[in-house]
N, C-alpha and C. Protein backbone atom coordinates (compact mmCIF):
# COMPACT_ATOMS: atom_id res chain seq x y z
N UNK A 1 137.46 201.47 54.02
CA UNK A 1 138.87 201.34 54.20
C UNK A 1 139.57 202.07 53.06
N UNK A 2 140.87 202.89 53.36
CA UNK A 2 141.37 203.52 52.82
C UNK A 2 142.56 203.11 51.96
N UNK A 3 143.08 203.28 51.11
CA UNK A 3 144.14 202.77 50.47
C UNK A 3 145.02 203.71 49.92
N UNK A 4 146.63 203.56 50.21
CA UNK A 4 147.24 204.74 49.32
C UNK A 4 147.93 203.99 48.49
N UNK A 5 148.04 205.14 47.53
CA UNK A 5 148.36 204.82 46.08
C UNK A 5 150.15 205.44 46.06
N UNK A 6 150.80 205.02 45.12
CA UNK A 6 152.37 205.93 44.94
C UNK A 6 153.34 205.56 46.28
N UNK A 7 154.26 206.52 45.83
CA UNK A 7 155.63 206.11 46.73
C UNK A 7 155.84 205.04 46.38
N UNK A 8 157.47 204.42 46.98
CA UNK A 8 157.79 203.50 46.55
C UNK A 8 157.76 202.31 47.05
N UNK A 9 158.50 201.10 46.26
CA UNK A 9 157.49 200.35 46.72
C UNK A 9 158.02 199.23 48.26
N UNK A 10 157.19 198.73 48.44
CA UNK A 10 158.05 198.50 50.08
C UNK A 10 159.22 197.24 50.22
N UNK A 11 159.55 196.80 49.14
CA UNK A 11 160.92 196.22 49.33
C UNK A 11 162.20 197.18 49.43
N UNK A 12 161.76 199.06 49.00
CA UNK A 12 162.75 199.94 48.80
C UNK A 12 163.58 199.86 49.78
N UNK A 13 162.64 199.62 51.21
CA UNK A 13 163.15 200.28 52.36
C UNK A 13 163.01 202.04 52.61
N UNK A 14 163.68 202.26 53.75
CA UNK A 14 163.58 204.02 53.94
C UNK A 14 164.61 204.42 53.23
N UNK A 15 164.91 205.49 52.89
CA UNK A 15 165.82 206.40 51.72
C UNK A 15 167.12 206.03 52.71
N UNK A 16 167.10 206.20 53.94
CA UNK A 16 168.95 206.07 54.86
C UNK A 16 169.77 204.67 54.67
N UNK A 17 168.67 203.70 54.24
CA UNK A 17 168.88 202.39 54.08
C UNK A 17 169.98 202.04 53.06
N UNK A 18 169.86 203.41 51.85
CA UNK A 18 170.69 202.62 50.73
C UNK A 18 171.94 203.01 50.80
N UNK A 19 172.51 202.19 50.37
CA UNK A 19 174.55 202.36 50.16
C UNK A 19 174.66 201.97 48.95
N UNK A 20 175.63 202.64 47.87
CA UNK A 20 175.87 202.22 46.92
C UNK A 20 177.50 201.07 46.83
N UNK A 21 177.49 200.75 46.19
CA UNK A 21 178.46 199.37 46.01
C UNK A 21 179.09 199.26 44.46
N UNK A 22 180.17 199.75 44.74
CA UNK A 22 180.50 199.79 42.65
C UNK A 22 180.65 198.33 42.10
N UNK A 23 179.87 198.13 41.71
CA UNK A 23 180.12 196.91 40.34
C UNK A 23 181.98 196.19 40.17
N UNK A 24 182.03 195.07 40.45
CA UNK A 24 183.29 194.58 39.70
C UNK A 24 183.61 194.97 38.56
N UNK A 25 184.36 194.85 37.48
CA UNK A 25 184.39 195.29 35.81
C UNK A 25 183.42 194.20 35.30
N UNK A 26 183.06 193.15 35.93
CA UNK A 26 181.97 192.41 35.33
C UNK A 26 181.02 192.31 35.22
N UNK A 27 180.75 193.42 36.28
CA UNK A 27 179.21 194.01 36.53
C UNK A 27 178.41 193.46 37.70
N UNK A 28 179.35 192.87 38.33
CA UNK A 28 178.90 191.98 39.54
C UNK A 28 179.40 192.78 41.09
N UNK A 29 178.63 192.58 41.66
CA UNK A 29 178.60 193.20 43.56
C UNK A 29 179.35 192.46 43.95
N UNK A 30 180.79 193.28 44.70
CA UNK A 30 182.00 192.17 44.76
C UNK A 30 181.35 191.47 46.11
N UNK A 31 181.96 190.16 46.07
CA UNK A 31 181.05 189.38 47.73
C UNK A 31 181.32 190.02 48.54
N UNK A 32 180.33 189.40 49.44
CA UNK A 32 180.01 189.90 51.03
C UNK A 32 180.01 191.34 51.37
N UNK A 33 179.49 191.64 49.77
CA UNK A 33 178.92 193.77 50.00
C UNK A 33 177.38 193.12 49.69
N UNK A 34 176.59 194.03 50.34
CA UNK A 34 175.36 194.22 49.83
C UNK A 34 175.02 195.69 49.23
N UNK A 35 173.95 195.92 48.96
CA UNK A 35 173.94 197.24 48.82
C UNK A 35 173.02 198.13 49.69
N UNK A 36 172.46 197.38 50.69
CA UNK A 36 171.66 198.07 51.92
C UNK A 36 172.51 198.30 52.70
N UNK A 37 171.98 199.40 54.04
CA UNK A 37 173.34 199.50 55.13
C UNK A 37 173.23 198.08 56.09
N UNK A 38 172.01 197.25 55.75
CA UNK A 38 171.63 196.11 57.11
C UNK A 38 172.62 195.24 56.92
N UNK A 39 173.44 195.31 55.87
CA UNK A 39 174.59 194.39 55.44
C UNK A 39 175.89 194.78 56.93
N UNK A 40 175.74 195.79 57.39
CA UNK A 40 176.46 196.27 58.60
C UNK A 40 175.63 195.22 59.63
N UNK A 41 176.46 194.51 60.14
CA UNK A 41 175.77 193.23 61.52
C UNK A 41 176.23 193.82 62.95
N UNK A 42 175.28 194.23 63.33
CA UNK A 42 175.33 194.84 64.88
C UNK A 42 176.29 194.14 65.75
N UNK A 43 177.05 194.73 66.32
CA UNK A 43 177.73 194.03 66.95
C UNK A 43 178.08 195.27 68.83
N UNK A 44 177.88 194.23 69.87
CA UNK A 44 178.13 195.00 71.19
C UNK A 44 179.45 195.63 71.58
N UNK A 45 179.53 196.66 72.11
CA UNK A 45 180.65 197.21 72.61
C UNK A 45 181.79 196.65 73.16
N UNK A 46 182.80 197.38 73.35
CA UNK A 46 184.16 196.57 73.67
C UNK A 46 183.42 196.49 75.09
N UNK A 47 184.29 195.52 75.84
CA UNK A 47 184.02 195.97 77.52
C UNK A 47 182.70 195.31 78.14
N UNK A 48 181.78 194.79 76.79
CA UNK A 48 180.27 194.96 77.53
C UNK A 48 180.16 193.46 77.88
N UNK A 49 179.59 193.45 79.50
CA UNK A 49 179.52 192.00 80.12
C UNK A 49 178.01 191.72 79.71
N UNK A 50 176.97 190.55 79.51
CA UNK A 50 175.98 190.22 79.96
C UNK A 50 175.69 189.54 81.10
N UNK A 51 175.21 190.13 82.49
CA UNK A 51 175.05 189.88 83.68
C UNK A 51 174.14 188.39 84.01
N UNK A 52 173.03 188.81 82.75
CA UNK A 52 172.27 187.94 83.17
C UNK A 52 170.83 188.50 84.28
N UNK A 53 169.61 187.56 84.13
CA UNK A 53 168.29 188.36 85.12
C UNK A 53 168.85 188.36 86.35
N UNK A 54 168.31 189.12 87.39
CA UNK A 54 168.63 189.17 88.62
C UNK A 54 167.51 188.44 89.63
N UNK A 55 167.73 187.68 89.44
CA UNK A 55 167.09 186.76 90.49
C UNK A 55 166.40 187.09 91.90
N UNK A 56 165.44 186.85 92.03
CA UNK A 56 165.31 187.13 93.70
C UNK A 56 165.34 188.98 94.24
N UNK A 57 165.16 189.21 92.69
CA UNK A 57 164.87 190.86 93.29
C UNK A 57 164.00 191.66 93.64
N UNK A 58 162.56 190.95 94.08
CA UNK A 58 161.46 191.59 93.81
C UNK A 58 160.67 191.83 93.09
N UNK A 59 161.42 191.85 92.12
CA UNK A 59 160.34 192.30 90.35
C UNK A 59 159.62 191.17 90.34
N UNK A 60 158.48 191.39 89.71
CA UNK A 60 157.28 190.64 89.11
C UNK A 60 158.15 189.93 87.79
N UNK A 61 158.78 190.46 87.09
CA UNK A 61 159.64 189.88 86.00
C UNK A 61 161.20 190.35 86.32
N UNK A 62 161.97 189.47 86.56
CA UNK A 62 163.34 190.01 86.55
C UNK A 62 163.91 190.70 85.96
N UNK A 63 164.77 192.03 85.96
CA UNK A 63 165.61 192.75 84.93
C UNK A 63 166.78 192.00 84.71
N UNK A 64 167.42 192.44 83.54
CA UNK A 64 168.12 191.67 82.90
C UNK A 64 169.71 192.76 83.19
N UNK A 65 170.67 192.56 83.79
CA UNK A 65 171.73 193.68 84.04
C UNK A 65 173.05 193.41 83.12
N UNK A 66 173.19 194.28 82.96
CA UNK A 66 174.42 194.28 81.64
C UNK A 66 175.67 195.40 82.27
N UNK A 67 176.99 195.30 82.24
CA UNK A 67 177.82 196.10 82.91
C UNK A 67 178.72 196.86 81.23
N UNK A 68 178.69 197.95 81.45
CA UNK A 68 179.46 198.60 80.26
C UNK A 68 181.23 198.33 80.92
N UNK A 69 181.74 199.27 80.01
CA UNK A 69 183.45 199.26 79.92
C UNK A 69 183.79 199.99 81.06
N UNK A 70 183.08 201.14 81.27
CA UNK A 70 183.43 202.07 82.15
C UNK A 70 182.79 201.70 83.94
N UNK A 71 182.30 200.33 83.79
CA UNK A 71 182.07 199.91 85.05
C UNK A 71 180.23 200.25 85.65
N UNK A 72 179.80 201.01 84.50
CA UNK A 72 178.02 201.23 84.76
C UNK A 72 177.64 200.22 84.90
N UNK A 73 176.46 199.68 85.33
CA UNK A 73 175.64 198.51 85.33
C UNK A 73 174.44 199.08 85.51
N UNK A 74 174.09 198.42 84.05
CA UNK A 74 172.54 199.12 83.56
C UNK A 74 171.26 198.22 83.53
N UNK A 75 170.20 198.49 84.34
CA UNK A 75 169.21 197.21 83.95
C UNK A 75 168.20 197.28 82.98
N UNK A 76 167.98 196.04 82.06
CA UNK A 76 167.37 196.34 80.90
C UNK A 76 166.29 194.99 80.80
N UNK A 77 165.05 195.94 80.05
CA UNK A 77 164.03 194.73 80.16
C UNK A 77 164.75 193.22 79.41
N UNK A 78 163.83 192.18 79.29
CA UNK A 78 164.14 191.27 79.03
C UNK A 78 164.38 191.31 77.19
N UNK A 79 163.68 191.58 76.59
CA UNK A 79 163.40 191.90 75.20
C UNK A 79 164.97 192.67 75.05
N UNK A 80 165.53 193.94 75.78
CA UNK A 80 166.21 194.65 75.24
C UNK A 80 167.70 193.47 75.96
N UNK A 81 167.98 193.01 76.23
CA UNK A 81 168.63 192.22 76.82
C UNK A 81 169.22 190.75 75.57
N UNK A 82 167.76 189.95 75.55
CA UNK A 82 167.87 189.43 73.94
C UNK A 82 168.17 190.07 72.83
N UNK A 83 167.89 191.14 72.63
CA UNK A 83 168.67 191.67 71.28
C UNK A 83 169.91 192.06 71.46
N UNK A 84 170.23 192.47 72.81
CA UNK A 84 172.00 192.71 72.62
C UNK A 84 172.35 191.49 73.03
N UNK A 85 171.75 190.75 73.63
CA UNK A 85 172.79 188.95 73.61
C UNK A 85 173.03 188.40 72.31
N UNK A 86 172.09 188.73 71.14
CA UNK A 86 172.09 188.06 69.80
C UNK A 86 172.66 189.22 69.09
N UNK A 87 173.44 190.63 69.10
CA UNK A 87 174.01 191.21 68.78
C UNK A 87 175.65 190.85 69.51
N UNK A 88 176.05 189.72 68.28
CA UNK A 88 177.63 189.42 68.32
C UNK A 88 178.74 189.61 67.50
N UNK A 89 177.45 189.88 66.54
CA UNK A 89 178.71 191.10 65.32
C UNK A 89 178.36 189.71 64.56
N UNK A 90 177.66 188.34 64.39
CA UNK A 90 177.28 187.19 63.44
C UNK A 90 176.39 187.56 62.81
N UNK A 91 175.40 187.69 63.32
CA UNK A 91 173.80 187.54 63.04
C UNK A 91 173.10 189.34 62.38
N UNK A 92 172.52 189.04 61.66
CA UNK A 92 172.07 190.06 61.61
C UNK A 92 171.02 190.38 61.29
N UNK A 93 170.26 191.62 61.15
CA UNK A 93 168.63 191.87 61.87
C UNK A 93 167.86 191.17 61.82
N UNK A 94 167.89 190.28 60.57
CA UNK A 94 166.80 189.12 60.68
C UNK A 94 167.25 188.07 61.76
N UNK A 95 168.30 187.48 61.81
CA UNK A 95 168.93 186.69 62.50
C UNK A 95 168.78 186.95 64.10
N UNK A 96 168.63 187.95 64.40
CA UNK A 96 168.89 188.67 65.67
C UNK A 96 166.96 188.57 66.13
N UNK A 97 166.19 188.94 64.99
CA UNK A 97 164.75 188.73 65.30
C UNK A 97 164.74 187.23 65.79
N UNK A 98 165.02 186.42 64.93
CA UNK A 98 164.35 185.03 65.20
C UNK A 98 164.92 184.78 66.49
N UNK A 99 166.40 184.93 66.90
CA UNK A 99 166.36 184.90 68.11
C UNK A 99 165.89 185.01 69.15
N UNK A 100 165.15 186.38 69.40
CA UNK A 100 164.56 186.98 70.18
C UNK A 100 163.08 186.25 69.86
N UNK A 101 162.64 186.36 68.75
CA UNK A 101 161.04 185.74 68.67
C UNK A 101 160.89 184.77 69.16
N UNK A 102 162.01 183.54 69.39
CA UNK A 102 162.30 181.99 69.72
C UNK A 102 162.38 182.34 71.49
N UNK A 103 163.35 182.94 71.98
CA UNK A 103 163.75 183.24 73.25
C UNK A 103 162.75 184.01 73.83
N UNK A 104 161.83 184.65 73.61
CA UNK A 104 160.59 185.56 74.01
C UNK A 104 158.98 185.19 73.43
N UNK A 105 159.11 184.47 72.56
CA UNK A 105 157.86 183.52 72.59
C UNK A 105 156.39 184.82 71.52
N UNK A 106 157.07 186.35 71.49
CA UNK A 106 157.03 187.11 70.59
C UNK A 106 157.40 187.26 69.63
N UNK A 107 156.31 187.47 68.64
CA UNK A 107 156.52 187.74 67.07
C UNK A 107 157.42 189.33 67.42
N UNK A 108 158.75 188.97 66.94
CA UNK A 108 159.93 190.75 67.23
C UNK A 108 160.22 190.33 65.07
N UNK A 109 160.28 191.50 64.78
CA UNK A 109 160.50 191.97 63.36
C UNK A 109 161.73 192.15 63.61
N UNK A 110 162.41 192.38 62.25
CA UNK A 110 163.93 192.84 62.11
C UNK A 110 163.58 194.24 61.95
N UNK A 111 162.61 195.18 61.48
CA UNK A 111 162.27 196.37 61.89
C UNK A 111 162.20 196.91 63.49
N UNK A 112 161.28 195.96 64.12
CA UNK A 112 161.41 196.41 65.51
C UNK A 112 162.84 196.05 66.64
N UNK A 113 163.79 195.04 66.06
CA UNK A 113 165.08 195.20 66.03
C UNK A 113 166.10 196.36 65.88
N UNK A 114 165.61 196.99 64.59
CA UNK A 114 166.52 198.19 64.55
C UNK A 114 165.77 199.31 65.44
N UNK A 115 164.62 199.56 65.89
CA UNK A 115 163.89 200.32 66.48
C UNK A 115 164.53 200.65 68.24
N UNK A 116 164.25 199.46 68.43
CA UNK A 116 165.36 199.06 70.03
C UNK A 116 166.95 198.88 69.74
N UNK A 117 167.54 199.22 68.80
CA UNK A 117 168.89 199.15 68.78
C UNK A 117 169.34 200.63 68.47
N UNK A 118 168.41 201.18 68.06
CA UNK A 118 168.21 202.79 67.39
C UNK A 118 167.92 203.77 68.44
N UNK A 119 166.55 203.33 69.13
CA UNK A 119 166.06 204.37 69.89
C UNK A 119 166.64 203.79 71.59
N UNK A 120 167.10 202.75 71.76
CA UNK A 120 167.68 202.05 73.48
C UNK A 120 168.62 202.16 73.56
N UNK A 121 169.25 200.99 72.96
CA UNK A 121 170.53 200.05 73.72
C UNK A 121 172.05 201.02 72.87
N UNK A 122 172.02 202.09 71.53
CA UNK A 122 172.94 202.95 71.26
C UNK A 122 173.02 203.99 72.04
N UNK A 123 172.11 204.87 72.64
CA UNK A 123 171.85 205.75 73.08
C UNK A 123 172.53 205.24 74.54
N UNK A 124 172.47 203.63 75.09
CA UNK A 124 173.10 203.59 76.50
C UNK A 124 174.42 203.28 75.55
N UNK A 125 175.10 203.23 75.07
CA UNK A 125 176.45 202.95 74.59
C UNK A 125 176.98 201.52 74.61
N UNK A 126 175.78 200.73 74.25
CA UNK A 126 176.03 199.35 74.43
C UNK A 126 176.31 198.60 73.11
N UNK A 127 176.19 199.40 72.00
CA UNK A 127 176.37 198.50 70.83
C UNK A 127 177.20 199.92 69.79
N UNK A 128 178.33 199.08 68.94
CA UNK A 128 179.07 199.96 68.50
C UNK A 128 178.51 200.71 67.39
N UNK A 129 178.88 201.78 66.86
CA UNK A 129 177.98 202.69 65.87
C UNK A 129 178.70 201.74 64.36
N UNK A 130 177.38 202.61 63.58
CA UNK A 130 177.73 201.62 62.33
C UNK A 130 178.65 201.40 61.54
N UNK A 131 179.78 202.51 61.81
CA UNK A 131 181.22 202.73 61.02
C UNK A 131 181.72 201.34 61.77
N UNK A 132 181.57 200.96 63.20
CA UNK A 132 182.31 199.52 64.01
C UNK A 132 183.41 200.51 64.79
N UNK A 133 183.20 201.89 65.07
CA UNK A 133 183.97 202.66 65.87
C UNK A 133 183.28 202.89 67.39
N UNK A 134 183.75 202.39 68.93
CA UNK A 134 182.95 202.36 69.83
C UNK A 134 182.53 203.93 70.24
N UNK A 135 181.28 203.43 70.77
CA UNK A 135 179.96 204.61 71.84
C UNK A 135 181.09 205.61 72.16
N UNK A 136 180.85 207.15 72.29
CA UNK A 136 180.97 207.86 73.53
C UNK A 136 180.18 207.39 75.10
N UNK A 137 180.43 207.28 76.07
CA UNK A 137 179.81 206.93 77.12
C UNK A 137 180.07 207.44 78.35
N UNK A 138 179.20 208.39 79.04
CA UNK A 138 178.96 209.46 80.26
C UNK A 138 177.83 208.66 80.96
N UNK A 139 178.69 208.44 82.23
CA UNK A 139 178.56 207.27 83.34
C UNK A 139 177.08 208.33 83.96
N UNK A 140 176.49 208.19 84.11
CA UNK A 140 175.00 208.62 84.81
C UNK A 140 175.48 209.25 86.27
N UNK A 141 174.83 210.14 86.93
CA UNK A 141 174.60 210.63 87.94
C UNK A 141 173.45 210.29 88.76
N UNK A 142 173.58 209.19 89.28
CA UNK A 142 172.20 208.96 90.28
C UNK A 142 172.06 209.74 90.67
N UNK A 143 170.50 210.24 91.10
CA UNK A 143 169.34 211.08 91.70
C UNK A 143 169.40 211.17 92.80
N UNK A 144 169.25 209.73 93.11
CA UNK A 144 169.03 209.56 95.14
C UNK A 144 170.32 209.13 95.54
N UNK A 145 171.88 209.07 94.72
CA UNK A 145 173.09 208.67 95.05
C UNK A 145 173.63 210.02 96.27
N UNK A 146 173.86 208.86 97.49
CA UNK A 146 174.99 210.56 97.88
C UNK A 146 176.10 211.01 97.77
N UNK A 147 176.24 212.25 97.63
CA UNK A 147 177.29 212.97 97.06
C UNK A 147 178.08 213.61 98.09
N UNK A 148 177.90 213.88 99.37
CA UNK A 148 178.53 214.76 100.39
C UNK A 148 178.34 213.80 101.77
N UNK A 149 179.75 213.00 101.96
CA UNK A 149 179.54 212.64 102.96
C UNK A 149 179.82 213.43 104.40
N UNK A 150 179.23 213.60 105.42
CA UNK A 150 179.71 214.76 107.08
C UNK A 150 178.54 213.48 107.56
N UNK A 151 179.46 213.79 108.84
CA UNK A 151 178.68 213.88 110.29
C UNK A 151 177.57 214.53 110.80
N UNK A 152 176.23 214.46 110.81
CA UNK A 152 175.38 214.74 111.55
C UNK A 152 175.40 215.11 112.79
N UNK A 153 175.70 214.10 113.39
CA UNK A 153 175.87 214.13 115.19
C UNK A 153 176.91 213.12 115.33
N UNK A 154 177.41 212.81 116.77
CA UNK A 154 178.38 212.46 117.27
C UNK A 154 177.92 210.91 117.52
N UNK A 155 178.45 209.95 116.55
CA UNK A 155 178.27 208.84 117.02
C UNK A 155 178.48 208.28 118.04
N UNK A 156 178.79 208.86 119.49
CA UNK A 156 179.02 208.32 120.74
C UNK A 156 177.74 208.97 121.30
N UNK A 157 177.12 210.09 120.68
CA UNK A 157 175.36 210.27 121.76
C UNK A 157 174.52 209.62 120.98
N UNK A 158 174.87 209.19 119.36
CA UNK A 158 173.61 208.79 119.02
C UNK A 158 173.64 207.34 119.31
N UNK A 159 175.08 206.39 119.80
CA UNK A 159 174.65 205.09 120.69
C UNK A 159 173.93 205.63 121.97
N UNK A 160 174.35 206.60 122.64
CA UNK A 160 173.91 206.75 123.88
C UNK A 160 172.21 207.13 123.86
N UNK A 161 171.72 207.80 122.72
CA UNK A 161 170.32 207.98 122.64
C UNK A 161 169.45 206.72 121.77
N UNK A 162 170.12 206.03 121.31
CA UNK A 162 169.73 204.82 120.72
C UNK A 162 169.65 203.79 121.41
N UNK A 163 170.62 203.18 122.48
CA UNK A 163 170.70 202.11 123.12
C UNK A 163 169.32 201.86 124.20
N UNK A 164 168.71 202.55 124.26
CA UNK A 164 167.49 201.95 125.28
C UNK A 164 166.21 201.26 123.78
N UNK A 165 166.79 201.55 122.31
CA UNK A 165 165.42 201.22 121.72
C UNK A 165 166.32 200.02 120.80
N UNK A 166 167.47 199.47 121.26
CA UNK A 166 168.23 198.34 120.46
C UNK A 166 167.14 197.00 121.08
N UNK A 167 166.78 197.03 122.13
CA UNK A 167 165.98 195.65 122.76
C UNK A 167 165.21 195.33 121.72
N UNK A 168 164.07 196.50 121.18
CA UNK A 168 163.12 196.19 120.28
C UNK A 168 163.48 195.66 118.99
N UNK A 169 164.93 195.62 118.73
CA UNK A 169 165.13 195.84 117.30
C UNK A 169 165.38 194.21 117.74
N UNK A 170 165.82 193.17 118.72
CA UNK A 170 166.29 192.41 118.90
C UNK A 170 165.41 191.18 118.86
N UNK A 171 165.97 189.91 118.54
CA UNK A 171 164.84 188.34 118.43
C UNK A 171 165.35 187.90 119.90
């Protein structure tokens, strides 16, 4: 087994982590500053509903649906769902873990907190950026949505070529 030596040491955190904080004249960190950025408490977007699982949908595990400002409704696993329910602008990363670890029955880190708040739920525009200024947010283009509604054929031949196979469709 291998061991490394150097770098710093792991209470540092990563280098983006630090914020500086000027000293009172007494030499003291005026309250409720820290000097990490985690002192910033996640908090969800204006606008953003929690839907709640969707019941009765088929899934083997229910998705969890959340509606943005602009009227999207996005479905999100269960895990990513608990961290933006415990993202209320109170709690913060640690706070937001135990939540989720309690509510999911998973050991979740306040690292793997910022990981899914970093690499998911910002990127859908669901939680405000760290200044507390809200998401840009560009409503998705479904794939299989249609876009061009016309007429095919004349809905008076396609009852007339349909109506001999309505019996079968019938109890």
């Amino acid at each position: 087994m291998t061991q490394i030596h150097g770098g710093p040491p792991p209470e540092a955190g990563p280098p983006s982590s630090r914020v500086s904080v000027a000293p009172d004249p007494s030499g003291q960190i005026p309250s409720g500053q820290s000097t990490t950025a985690a002192a910033h408490l996640p908090a969800r977007a204006d606008g953003v509903q929690l839907l709640g699982t969707a019941e009765g949908s088929g899934y083997c595990e229910p998705p969890a649906l959340v509606r943005r400002a602009d009227g999207q409704t996005l479905q999100l696993t269960r895990l990513l769902y608990l961290v933006l329910e415990a993202a209320d602008g109170t709690n913060d990363l640690d706070g937001i873990a135990r939540h989720v670890s309690e509510a999911s029955g998973r050991l979740v880190s306040a690292d793997n907190v910022r990981t899914l708040m970093d690499k998911q739920l910002l990127p859908l525009g669901l939680l405000r950026l760290a200044d507390g200024s809200q998401p840009e947010v560009k409503k998705s283009n479904p794939l299989l949505g249609l876009r061009f509604r016309y007429i095919v054929s004349d809905p008076e031949r396609t009852r007339r070529i349909t109506a001999p196979f309505a019996v079968l469709f019938t109890r």
